[in-house]
C-alpha atoms as a PDB file:
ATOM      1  CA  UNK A   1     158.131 128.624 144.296  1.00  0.00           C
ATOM      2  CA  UNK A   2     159.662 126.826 147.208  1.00  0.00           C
ATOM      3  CA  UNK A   3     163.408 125.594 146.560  1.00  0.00           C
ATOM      4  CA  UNK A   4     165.757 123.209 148.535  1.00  0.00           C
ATOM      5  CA  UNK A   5     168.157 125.263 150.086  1.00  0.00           C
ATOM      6  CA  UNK A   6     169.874 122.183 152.237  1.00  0.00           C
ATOM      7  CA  UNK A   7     168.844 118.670 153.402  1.00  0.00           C
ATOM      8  CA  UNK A   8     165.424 119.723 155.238  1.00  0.00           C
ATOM      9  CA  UNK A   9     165.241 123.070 154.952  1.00  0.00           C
ATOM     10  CA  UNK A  10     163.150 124.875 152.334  1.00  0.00           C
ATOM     11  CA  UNK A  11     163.248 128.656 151.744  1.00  0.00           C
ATOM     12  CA  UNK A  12     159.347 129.629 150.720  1.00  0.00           C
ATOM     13  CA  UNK A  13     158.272 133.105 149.530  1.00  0.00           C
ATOM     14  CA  UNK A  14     155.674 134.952 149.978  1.00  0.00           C
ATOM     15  CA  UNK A  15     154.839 137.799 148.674  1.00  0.00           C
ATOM     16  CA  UNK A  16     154.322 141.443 150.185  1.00  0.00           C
ATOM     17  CA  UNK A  17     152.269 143.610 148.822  1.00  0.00           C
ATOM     18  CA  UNK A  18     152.471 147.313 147.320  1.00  0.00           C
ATOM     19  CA  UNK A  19     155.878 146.988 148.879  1.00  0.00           C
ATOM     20  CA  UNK A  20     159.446 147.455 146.802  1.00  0.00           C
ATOM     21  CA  UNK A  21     160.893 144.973 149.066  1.00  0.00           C
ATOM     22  CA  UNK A  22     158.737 141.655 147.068  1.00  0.00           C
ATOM     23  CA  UNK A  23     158.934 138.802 149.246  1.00  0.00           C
ATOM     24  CA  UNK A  24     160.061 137.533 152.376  1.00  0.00           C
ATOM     25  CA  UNK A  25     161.563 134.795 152.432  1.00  0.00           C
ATOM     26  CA  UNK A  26     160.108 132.456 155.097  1.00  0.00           C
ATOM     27  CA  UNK A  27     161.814 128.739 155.486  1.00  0.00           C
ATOM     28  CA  UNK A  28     160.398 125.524 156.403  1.00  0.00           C
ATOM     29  CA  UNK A  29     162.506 123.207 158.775  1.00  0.00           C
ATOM     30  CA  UNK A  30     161.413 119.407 158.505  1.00  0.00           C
ATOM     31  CA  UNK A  31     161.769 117.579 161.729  1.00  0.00           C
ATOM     32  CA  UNK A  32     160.674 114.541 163.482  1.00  0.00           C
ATOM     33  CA  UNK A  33     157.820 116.335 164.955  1.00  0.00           C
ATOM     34  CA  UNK A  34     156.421 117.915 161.790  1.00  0.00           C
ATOM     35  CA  UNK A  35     157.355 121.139 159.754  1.00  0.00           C
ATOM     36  CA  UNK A  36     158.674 124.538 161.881  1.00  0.00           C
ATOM     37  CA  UNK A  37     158.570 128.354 160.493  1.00  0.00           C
ATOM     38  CA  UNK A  38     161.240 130.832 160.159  1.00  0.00           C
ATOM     39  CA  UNK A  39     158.746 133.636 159.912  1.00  0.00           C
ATOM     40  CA  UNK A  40     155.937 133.647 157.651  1.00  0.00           C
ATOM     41  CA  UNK A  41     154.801 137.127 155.345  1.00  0.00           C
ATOM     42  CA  UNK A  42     152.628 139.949 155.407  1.00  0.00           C
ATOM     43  CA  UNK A  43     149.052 139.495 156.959  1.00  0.00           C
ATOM     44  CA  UNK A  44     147.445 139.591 153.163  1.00  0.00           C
ATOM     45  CA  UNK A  45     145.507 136.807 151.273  1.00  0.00           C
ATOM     46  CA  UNK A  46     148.364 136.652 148.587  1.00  0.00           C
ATOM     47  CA  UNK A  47     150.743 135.754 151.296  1.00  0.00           C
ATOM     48  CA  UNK A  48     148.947 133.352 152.642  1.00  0.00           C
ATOM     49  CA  UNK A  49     147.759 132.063 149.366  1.00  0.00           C
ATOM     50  CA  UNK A  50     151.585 131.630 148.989  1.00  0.00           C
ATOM     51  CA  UNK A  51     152.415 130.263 151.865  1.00  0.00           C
ATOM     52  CA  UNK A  52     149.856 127.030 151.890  1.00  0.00           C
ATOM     53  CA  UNK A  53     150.432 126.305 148.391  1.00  0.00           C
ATOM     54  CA  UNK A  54     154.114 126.347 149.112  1.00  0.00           C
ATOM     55  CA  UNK A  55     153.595 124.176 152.256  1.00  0.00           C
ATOM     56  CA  UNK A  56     151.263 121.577 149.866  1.00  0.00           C
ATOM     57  CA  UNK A  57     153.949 121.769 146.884  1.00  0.00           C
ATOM     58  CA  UNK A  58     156.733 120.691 149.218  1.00  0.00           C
ATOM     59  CA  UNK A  59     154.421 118.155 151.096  1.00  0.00           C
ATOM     60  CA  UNK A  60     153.255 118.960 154.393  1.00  0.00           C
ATOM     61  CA  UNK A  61     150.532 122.113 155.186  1.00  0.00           C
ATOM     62  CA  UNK A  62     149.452 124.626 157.217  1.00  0.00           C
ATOM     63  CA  UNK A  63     147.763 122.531 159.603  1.00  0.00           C
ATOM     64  CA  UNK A  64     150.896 120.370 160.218  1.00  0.00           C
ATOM     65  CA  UNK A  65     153.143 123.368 161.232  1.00  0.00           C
ATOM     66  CA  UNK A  66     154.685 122.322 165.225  1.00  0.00           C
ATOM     67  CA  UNK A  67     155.917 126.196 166.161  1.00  0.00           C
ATOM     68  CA  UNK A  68     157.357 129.408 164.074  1.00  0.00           C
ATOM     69  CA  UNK A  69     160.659 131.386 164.968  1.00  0.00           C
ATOM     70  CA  UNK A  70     159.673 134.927 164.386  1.00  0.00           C
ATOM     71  CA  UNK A  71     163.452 136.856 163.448  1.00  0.00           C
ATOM     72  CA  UNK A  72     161.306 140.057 164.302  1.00  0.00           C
ATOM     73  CA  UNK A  73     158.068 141.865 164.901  1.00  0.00           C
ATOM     74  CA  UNK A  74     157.683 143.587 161.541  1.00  0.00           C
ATOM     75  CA  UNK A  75     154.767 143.045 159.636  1.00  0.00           C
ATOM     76  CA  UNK A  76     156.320 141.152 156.761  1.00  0.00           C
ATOM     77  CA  UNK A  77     157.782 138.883 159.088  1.00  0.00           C
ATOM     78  CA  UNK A  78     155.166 138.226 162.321  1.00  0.00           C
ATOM     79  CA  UNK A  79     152.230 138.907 159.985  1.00  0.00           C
ATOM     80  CA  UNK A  80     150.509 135.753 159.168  1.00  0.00           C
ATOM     81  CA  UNK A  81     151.574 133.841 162.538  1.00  0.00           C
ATOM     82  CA  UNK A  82     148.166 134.665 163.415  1.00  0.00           C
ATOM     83  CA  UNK A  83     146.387 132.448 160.850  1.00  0.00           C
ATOM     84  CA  UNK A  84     149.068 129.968 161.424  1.00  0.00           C
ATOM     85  CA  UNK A  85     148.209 129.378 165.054  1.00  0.00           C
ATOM     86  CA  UNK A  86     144.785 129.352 164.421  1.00  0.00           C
ATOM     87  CA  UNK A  87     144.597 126.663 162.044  1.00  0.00           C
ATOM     88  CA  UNK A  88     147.459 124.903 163.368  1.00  0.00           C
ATOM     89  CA  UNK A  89     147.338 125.335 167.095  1.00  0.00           C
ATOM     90  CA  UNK A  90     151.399 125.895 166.780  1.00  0.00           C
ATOM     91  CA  UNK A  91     153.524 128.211 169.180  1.00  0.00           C
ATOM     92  CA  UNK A  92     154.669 131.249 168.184  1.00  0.00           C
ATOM     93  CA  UNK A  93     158.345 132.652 169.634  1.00  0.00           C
ATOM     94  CA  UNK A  94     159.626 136.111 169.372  1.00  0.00           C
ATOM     95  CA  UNK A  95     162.651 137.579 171.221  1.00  0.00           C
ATOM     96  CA  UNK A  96     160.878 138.759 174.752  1.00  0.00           C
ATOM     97  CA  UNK A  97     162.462 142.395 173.860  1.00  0.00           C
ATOM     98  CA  UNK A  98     159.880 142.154 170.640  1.00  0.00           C
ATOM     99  CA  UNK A  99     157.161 140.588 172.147  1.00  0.00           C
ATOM    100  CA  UNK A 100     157.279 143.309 174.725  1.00  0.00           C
ATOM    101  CA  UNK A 101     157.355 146.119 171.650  1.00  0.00           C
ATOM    102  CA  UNK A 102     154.554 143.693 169.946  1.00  0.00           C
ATOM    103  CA  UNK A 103     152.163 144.435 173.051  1.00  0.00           C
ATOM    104  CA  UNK A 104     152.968 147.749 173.347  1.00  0.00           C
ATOM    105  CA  UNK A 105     151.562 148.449 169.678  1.00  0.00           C
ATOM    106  CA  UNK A 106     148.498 146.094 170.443  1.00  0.00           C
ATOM    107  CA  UNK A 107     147.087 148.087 173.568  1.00  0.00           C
ATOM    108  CA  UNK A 108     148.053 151.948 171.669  1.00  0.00           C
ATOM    109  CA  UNK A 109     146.281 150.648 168.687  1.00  0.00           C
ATOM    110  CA  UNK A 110     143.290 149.273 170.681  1.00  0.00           C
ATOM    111  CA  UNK A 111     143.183 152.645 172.607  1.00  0.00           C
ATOM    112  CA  UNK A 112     143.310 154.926 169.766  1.00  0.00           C
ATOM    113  CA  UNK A 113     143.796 153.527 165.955  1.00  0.00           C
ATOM    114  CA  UNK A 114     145.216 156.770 164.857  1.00  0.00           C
ATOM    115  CA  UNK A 115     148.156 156.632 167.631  1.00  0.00           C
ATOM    116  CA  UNK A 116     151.000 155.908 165.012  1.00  0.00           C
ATOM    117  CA  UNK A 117     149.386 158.197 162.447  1.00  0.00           C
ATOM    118  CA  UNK A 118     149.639 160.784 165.350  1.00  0.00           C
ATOM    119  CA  UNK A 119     153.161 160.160 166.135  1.00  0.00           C
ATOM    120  CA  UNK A 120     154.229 160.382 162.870  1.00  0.00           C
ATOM    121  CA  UNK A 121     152.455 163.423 162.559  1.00  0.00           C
ATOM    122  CA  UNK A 122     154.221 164.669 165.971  1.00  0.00           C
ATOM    123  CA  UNK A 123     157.559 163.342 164.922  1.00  0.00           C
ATOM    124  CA  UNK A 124     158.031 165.358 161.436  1.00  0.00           C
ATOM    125  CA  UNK A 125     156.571 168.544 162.481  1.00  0.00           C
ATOM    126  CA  UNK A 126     159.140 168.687 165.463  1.00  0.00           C
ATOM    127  CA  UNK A 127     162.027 167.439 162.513  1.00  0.00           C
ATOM    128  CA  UNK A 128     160.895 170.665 160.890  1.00  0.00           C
ATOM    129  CA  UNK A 129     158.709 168.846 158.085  1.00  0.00           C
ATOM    130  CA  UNK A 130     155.811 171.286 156.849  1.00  0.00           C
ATOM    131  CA  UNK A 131     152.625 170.336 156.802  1.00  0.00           C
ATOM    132  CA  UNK A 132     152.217 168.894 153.311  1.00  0.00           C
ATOM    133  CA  UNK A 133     154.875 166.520 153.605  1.00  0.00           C
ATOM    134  CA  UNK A 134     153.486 165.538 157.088  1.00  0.00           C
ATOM    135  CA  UNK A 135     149.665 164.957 154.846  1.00  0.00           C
ATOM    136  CA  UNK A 136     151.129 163.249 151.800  1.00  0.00           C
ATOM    137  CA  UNK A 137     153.641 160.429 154.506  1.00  0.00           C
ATOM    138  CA  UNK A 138     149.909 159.872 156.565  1.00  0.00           C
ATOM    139  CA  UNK A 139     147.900 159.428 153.251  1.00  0.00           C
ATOM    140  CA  UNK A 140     150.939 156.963 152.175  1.00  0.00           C
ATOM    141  CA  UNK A 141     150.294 155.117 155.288  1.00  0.00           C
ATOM    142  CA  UNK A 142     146.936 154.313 155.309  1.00  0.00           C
ATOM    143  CA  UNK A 143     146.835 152.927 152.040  1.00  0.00           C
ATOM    144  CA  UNK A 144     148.791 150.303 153.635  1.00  0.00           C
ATOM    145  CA  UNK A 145     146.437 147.252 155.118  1.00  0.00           C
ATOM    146  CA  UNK A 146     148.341 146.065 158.615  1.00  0.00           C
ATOM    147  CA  UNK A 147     145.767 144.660 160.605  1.00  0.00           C
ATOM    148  CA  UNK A 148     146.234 144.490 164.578  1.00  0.00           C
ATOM    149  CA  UNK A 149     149.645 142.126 165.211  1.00  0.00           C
ATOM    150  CA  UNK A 150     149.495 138.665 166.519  1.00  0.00           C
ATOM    151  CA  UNK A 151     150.606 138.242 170.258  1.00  0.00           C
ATOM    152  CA  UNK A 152     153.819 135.831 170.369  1.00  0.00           C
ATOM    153  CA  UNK A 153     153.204 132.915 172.986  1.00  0.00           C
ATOM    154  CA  UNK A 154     156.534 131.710 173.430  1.00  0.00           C
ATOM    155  CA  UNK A 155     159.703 134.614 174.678  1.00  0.00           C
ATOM    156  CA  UNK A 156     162.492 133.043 173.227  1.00  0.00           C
ATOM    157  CA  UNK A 157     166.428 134.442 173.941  1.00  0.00           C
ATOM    158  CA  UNK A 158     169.988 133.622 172.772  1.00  0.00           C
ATOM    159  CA  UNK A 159     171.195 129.698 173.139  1.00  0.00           C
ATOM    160  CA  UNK A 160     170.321 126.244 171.576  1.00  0.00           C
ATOM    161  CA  UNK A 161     166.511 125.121 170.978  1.00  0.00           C
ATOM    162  CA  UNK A 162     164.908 121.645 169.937  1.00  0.00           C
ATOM    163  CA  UNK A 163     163.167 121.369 167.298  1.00  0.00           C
ATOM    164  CA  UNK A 164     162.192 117.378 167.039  1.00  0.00           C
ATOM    165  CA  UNK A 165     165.342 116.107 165.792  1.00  0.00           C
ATOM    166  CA  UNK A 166     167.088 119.012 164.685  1.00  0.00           C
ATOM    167  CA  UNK A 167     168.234 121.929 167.172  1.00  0.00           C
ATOM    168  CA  UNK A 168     169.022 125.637 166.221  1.00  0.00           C
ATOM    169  CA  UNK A 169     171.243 128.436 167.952  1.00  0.00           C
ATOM    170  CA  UNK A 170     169.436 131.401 168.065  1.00  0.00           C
ATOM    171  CA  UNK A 171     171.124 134.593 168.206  1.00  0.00           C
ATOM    172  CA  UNK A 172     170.353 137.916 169.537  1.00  0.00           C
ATOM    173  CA  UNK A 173     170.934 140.626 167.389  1.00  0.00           C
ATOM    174  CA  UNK A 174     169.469 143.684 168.066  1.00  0.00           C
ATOM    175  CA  UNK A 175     169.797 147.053 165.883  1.00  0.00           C
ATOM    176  CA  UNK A 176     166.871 146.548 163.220  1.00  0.00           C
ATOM    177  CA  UNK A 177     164.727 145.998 166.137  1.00  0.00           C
ATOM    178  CA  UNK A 178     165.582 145.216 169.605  1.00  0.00           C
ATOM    179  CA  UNK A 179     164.966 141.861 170.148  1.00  0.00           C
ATOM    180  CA  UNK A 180     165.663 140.444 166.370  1.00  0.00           C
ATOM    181  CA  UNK A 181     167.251 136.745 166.022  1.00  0.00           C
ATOM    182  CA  UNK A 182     169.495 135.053 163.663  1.00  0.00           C
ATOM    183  CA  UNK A 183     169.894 131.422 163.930  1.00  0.00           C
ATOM    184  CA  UNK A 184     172.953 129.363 162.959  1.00  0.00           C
ATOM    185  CA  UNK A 185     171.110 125.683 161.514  1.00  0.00           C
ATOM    186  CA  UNK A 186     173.191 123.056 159.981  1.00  0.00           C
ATOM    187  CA  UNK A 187     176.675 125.106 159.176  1.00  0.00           C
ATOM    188  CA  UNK A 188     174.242 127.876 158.061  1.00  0.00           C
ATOM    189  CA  UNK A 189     173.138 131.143 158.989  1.00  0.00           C
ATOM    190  CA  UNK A 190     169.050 132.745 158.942  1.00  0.00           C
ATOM    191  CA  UNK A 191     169.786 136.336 159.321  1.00  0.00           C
ATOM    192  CA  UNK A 192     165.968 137.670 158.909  1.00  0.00           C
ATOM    193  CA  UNK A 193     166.532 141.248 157.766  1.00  0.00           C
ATOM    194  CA  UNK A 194     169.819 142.012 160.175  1.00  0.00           C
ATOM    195  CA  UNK A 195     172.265 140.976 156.813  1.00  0.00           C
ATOM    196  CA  UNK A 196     171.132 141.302 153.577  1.00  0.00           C
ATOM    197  CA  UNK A 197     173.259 140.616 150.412  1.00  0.00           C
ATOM    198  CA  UNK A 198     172.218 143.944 148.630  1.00  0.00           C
ATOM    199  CA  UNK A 199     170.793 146.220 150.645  1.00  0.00           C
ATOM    200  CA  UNK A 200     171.563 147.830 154.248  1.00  0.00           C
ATOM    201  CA  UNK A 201     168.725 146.925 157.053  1.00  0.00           C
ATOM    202  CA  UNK A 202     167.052 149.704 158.255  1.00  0.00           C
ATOM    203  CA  UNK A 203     167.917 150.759 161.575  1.00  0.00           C
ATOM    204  CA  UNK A 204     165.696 154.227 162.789  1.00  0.00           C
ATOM    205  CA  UNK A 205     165.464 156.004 165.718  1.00  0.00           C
ATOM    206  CA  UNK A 206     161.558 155.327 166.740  1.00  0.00           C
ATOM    207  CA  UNK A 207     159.978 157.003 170.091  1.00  0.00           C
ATOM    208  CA  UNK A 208     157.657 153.447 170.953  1.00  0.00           C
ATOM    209  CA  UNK A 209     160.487 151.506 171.208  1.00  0.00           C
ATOM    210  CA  UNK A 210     163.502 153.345 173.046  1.00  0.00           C
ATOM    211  CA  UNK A 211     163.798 156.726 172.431  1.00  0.00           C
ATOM    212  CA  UNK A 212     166.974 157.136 174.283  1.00  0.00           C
ATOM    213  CA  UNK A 213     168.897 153.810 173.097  1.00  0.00           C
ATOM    214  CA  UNK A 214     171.458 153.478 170.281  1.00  0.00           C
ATOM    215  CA  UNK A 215     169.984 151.037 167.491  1.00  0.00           C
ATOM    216  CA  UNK A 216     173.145 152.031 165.457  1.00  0.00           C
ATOM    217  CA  UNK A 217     175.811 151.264 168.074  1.00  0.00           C
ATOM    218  CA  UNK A 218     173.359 148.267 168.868  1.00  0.00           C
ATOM    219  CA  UNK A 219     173.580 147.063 165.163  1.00  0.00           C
ATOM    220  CA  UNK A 220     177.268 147.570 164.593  1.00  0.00           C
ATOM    221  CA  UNK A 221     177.927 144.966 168.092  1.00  0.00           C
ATOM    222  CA  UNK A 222     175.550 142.833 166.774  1.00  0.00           C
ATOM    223  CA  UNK A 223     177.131 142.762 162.954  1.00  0.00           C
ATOM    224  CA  UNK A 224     180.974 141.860 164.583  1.00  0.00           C
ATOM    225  CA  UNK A 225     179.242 139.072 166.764  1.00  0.00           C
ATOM    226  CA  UNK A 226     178.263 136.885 163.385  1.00  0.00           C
ATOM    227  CA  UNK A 227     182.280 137.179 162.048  1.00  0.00           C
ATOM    228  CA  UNK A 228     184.926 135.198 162.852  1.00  0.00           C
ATOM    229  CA  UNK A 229     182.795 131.994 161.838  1.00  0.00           C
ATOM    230  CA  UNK A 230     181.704 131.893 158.569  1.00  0.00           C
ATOM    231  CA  UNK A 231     179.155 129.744 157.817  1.00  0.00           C
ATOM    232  CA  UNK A 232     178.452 127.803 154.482  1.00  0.00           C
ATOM    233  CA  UNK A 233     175.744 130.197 153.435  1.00  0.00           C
ATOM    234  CA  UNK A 234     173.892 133.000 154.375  1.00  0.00           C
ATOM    235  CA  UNK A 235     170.002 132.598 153.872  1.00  0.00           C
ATOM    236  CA  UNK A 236     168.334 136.239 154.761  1.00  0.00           C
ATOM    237  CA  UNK A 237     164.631 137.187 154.627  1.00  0.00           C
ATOM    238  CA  UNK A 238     165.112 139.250 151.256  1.00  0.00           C
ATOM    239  CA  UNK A 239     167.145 139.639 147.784  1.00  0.00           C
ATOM    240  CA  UNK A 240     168.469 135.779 147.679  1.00  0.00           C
ATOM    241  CA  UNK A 241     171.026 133.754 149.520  1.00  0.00           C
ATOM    242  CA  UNK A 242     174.754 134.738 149.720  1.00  0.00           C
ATOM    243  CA  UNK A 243     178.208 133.751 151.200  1.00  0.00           C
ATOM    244  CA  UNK A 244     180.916 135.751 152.912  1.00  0.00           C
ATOM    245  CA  UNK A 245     179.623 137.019 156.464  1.00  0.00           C
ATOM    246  CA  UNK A 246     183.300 138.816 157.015  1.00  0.00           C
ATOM    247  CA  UNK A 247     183.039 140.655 153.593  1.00  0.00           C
ATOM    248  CA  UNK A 248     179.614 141.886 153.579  1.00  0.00           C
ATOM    249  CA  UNK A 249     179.952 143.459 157.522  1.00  0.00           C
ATOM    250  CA  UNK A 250     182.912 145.270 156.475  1.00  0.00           C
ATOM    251  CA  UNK A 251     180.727 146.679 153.463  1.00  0.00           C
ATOM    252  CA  UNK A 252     177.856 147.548 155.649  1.00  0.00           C
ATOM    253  CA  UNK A 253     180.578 149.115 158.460  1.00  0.00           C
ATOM    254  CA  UNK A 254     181.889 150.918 155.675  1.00  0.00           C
ATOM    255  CA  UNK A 255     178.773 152.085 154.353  1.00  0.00           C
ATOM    256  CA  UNK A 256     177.753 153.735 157.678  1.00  0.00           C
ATOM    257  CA  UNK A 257     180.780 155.120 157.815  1.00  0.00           C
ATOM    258  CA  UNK A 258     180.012 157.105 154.830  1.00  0.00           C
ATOM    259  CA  UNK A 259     176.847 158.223 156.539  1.00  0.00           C
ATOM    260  CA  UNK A 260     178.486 159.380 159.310  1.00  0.00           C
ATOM    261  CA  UNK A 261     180.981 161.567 157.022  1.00  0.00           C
ATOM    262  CA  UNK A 262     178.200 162.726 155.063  1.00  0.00           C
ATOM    263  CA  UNK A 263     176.524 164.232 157.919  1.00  0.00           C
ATOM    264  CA  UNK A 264     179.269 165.973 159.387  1.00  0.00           C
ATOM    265  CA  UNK A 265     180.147 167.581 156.228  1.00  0.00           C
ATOM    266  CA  UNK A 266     176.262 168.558 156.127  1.00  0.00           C
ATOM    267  CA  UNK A 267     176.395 170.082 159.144  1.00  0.00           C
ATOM    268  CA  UNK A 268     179.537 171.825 159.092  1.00  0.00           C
ATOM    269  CA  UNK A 269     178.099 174.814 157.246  1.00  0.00           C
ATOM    270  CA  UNK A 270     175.564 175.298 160.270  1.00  0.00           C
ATOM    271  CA  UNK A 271     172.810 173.971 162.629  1.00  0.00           C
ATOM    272  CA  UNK A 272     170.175 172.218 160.328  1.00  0.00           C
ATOM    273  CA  UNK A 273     166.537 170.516 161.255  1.00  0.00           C
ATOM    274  CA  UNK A 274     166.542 166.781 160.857  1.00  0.00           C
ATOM    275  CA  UNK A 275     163.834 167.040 157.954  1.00  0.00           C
ATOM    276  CA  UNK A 276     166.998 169.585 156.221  1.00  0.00           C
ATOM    277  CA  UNK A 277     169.685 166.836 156.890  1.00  0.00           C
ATOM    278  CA  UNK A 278     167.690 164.632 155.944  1.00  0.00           C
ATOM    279  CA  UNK A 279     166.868 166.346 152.994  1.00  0.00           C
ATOM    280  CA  UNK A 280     170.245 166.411 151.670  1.00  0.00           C
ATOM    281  CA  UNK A 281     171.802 162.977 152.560  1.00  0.00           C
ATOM    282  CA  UNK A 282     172.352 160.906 149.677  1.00  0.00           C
ATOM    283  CA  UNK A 283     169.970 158.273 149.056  1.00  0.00           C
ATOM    284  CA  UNK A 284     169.220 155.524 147.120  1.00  0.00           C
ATOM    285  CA  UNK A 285     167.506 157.795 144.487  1.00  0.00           C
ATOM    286  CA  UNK A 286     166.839 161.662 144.783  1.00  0.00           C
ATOM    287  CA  UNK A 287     164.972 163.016 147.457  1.00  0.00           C
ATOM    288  CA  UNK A 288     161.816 163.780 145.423  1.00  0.00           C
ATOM    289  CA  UNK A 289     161.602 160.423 144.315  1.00  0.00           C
ATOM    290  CA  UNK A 290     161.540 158.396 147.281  1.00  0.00           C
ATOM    291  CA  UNK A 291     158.203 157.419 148.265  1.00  0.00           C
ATOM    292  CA  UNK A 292     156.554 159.125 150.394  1.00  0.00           C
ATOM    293  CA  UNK A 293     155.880 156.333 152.529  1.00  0.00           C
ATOM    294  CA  UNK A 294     159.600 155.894 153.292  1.00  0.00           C
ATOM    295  CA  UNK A 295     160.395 159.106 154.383  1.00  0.00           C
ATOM    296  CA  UNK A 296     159.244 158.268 158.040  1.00  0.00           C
ATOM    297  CA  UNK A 297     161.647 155.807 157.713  1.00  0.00           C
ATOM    298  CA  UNK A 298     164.308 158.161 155.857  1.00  0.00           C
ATOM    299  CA  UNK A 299     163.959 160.339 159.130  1.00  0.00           C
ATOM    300  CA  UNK A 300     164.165 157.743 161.625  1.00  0.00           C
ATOM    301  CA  UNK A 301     167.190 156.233 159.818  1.00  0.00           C
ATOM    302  CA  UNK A 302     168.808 159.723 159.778  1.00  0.00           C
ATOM    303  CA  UNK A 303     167.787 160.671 163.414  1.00  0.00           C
ATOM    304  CA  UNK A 304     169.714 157.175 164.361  1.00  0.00           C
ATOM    305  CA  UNK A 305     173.089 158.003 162.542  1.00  0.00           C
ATOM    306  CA  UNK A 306     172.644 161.500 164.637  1.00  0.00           C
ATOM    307  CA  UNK A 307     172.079 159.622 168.046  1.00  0.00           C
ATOM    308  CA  UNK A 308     175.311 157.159 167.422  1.00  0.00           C
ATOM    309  CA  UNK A 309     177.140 160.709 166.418  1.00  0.00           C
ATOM    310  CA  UNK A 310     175.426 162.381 169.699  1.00  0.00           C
ATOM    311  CA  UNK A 311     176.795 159.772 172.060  1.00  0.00           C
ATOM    312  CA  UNK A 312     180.243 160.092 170.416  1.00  0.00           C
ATOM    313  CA  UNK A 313     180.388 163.936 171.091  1.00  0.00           C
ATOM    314  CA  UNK A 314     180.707 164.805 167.764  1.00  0.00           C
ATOM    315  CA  UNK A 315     177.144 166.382 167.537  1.00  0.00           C
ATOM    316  CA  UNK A 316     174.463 168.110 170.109  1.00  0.00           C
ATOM    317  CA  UNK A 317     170.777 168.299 169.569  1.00  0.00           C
ATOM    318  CA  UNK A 318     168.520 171.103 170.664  1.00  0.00           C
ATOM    319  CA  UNK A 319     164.692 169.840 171.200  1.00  0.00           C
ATOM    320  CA  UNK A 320     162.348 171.590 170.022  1.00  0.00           C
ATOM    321  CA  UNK A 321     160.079 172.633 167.370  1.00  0.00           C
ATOM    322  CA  UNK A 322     161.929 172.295 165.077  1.00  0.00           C
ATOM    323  CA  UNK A 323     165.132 170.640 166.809  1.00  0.00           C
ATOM    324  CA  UNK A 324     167.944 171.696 165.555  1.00  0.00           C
ATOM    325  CA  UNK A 325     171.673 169.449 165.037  1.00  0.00           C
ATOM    326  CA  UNK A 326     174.726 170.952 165.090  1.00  0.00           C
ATOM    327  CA  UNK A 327     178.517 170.133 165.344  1.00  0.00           C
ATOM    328  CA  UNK A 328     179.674 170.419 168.819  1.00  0.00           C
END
């Protein structure tokens, strides 16, 4: 159901499916011009059943939206841009950095539609993954419908945009994906999925985008650049709206932190394969229970913490198959 969150701004969920995550948490901004999107939901008929009846209930509709602000290319946030373009004829921005990583996907997929399920494939085996783990993450996978993304039409960067009568700041953010935006709107702040009241964004080390980058390091710059200023509220993408931007960084510094400790003291009885450190970091529940399709995540998130820690000098990696990590 679509609630008020400040004078002409509405935060509307929609729901994603099979997913522990629930909704995102898209937001309508009324303007002189018409209704604009913060992001939209998954590319799935109960999304978009939620998403027009939300835009009827608070009195506008699909075909009245101007343009959307994509935070980031992930499905559950670029997803149903598509069918809003088509029935609206709106523009759809997306950091440049994204939109690049958007078209990227869109020609490997239209080359070969088992590229990622290849990769993945590629990517645990060298972690040191046997081949039953490797089966049951692709079987995961497939069972999840993500049909071929939408192509952004409008590269958007850091500074002030119009928006009829209303203007936003976006911000660039990178960690959770290179090119993801917050925007500051009316003494608040729409963080998409780069701060989160409850949970820690993910932020994995994946070959299509930059395999020899720092997403962590990116993500910890990009977490100090939003203090200093706190804004009346934070409105994020999942798990409800909070307050105290100083606060919750520390907490996620500190958490991170912890990773990195964990993962020392992992390693410092010997070399280990990623798929063995990642075995034994703690998680949100026991390894075993995790699903199995968020251990490609699990490794990606691990093999990031590693990279930040490789950079450092605190740990080398050996390629191969399997690599190997190891205290320097």
């Amino acid at each position: 159901m679509p609630e008020l969150v400040a004078p002409g701004t509405w935060m509307l969920p929609t729901v994603v499916p099979n997913n522990p995550i629930g909704f995102t948490q898209a937001y309508v901004l009324e303007s002189s011009d018409g209704p604009y999107l913060v992001d939209t939901g998954w590319n799935a008929d109960e999304a978009w059943a939620d998403l027009t009846a939300g835009l009827l209930e608070i009195g506008t509709s699909v075909e009245e939206v101007q343009g959307i602000i994509v935070t980031h290319h992930h499905p559950d946030h670029l997803g149903l841009t598509g069918r809003v373009r088509d029935v609206s004829g709106c523009w759809v921005g997306l950091h440049g950095a994204d939109i690049a990583l958007v078209q990227r996907h869109r020609e490997l997929l239209q080359d070969d539609p088992e590229v990622f399920d290849k990769d993945t494939q590629d990517k645990l085996l060298a972690a040191g993954a046997g081949q039953c783990d490797v089966d049951d993450v692709i079987a995961a996978g497939k069972r999840i419908s993500m049909p071929l993304p939408a192509l952004p039409d409008r590269a958007l960067s850091g500074g002030s945009l119009a928006l009829g009568d209303r203007r936003v700041e976006l911000v660039h953010t990178p960690g959770h994906t290179p090119g993801h935006l917050c925007l500051r709107l009316d003494g608040r702040l729409l963080t998409g999925d780069h701060l989160l009241k409850t949970i820690s964004s993910h932020v994995g080390l994946y070959g299509f985008e930059d395999p020899s980058g720092d997403p962590l390091g990116d993500f910890f710059d990009s977490l100090r650049l939003l203090t200093g200023d706190e804004p009346v509220e934070i409105l994020p993408a999942h798990r409800g709206r909070f307050s105290g931007v100083d606060d919750r960084v520390a907490q996620l510094l500190e958490h991170h932190e912890e990773r990195f400790v964990d993962i020392k003291e992992k390693l410092s009885g010997g070399p280990l394969t990623p798929w063995e450190l990642c075995r034994e970091m703690h998680w949100n529940r026991p390894w075993d229970e995790l699903p199995r399709m968020m251990l490609r995540a699990a490794l990606a998130e691990t093999m990031a913490h590693v990279r930040h820690l490789e950079l450092q000098g605190v740990v080398t990696v050996e390629p191969g198959v399997p690599t190997t990590i190891q205290l320097a």
